[in-house]
Protein backbone atom coordinates (compact mmCIF):
# COMPACT_ATOMS: atom_id res chain seq x y z
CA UNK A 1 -10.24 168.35 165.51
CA UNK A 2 -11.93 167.93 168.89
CA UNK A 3 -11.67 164.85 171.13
CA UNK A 4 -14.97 163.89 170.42
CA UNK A 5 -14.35 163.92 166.73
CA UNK A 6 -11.42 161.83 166.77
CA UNK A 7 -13.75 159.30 169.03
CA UNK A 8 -16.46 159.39 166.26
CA UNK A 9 -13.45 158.57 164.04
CA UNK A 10 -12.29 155.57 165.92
CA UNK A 11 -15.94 154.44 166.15
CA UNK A 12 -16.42 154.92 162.81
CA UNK A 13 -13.32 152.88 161.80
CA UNK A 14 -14.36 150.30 164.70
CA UNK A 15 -17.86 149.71 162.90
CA UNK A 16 -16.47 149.25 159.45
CA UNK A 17 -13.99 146.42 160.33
CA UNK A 18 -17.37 145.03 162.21
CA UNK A 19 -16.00 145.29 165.91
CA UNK A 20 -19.97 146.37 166.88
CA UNK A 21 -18.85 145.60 170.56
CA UNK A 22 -15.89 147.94 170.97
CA UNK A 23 -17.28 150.52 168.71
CA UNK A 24 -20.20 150.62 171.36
CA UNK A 25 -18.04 150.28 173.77
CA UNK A 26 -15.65 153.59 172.72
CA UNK A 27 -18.71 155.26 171.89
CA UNK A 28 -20.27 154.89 175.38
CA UNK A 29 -16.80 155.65 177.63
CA UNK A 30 -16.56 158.79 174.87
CA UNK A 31 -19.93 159.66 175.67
CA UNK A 32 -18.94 159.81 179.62
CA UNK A 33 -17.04 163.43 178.47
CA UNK A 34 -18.58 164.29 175.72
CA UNK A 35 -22.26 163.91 176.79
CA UNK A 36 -23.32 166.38 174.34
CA UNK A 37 -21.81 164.89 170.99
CA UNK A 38 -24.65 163.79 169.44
CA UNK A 39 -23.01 162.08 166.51
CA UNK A 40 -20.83 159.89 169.42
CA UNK A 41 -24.99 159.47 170.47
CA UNK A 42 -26.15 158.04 167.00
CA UNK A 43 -23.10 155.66 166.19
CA UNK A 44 -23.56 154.37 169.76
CA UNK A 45 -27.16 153.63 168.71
CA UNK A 46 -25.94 152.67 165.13
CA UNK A 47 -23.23 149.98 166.76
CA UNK A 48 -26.14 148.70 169.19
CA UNK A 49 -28.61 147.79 166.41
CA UNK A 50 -25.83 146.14 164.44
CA UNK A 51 -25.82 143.80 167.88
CA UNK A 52 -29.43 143.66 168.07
CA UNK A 53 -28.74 145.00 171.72
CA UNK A 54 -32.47 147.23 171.65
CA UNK A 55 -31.83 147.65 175.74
């Protein structure tokens, strides 16, 4: 299992338990080495609409 996985993982597990924030917060830092992970990509955009954060 790759890095990024386990970070989709932790997201994942972050935006079940409704922590929105700090899901799109690991997302985003996970996204700083892992710029091409586009499932890291969707549940960053998945936590931000569960904030209404459109910006």
């Amino acid at each position: 299992m790759s890095t990024g996985d386990i970070c989709c993982d932790r997201v994942k597990a972050l935006h079940n338990q409704g922590q929105f924030e700090s899901a799109a917060h690991v997302a985003a830092a996970a996204l700083q080495n892992h710029p091409d992970n586009r499932p890291l990509w969707e549940l960053l955009g998945i936590a931000c609409h569960a904030m209404k954060d459109f910006e």
